[in-house]
Protein backbone atom coordinates (compact mmCIF):
# COMPACT_ATOMS: atom_id res chain seq x y z
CA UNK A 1 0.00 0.00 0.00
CA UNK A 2 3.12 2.53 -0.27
CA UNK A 3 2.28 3.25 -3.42
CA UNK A 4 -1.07 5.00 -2.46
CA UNK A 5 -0.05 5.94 1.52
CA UNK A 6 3.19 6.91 0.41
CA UNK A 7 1.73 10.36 -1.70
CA UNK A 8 -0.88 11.23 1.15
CA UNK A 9 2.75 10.95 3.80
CA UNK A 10 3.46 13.82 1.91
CA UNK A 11 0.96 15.57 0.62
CA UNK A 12 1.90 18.68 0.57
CA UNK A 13 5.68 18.05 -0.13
CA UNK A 14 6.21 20.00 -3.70
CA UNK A 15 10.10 19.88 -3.31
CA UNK A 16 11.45 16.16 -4.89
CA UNK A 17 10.86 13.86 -7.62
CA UNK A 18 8.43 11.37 -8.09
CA UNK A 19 8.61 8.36 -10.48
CA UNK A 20 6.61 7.62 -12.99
CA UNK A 21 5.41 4.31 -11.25
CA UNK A 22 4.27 6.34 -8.24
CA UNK A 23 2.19 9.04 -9.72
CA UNK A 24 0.67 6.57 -12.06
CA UNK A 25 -0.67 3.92 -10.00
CA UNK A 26 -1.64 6.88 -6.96
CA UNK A 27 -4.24 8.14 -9.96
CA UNK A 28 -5.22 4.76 -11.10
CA UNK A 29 -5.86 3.44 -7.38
CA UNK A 30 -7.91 7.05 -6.86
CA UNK A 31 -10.10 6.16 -9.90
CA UNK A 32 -12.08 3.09 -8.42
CA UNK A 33 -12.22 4.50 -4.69
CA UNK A 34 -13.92 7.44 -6.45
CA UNK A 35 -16.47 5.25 -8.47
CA UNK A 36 -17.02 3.76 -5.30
CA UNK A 37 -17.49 6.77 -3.52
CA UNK A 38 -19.51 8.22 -6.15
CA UNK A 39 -22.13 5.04 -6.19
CA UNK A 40 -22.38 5.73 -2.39
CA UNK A 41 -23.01 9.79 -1.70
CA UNK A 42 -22.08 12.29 -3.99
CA UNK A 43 -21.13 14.52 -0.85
CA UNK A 44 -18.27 11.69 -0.37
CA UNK A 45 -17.29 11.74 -3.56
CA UNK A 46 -16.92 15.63 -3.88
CA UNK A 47 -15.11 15.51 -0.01
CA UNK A 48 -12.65 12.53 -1.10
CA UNK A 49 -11.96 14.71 -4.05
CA UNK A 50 -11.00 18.09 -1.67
CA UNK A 51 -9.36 15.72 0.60
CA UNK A 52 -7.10 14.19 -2.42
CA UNK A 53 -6.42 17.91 -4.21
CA UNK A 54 -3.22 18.77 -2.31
CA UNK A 55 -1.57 15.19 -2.32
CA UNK A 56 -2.47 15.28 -6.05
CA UNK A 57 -0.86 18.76 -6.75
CA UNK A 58 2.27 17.74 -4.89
CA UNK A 59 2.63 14.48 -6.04
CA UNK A 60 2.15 16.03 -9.98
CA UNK A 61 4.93 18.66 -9.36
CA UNK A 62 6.93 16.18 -7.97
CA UNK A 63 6.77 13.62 -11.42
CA UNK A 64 7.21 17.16 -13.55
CA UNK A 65 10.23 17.68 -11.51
CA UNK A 66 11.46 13.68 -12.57
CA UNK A 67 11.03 15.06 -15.88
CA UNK A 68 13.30 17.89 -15.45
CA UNK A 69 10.76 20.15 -15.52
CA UNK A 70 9.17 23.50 -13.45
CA UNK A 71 6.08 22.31 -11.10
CA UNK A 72 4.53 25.76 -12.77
CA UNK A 73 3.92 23.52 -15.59
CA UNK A 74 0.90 22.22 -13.70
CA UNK A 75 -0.59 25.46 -14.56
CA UNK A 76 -0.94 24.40 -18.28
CA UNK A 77 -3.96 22.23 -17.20
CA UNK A 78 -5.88 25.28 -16.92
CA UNK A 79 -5.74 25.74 -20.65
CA UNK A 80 -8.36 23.41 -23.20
CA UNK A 81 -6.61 21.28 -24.64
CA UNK A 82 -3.34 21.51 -22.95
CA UNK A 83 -4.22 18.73 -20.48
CA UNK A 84 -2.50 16.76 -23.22
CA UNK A 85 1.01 18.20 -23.47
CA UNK A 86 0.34 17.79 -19.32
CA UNK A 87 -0.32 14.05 -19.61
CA UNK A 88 2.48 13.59 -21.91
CA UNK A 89 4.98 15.08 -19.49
CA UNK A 90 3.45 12.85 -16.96
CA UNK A 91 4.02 9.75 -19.41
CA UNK A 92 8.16 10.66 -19.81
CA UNK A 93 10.45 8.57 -18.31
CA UNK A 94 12.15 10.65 -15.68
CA UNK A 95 15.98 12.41 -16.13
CA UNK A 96 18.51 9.59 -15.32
CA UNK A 97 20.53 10.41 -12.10
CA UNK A 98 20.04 13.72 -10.46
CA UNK A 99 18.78 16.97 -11.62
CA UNK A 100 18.34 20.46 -10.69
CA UNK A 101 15.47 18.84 -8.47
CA UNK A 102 16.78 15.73 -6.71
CA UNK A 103 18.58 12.28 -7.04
CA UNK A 104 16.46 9.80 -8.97
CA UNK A 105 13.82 8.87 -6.95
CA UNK A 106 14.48 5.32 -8.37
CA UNK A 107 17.96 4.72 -6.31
């Protein structure tokens, strides 16, 4: 369970790098508690959502830091259409080694 517990330890930790295998299965393991959520109350949908929004921001400027890249990138979701350049920064394999960010967060 690191894999989800490990982005809510530090949710609001924007400093770092996060791998590719982190960020990824965080959002796919948020996808089904949400559906399951949703089926139940929408009121515990929309709170699981608030209560994910910070661990989510971090743990996204974290992986665009893995890519060598400014967390102020995030801001490019806020454009249509751009989502896309977003989730293909999200896709790149990470800088090998260390970076102006961190040490790989695979060593």
């Amino acid at each position: 369970m690191e894999w989800y517990l490990g982005p809510l330890k530090k949710y609001a930790e924007f400093s770092g790098r996060a791998s590719r295998k982190e960020y990824w299965l965080f959002a796919l393991w948020n996808l089904p508690i949400m559906v399951v959520l949703g089926q139940i109350s929408e009121m515990l949908f929309w709170l699981y959502q608030l209560g994910i929004l910070l661990p989510y921001l971090a743990l996204g400027a974290r992986r665009l830091h893995d890519t060598n890249r400014s967390a102020w990138w995030t801001l490019l979701g806020l454009v249509p259409l751009a989502n896309i350049a977003l989730l293909v920064f999200f896709c790149l394999k990470g800088a090998c080694g260390g970076n102006d960010y961190g040490p790989d967060p695979l060593t």
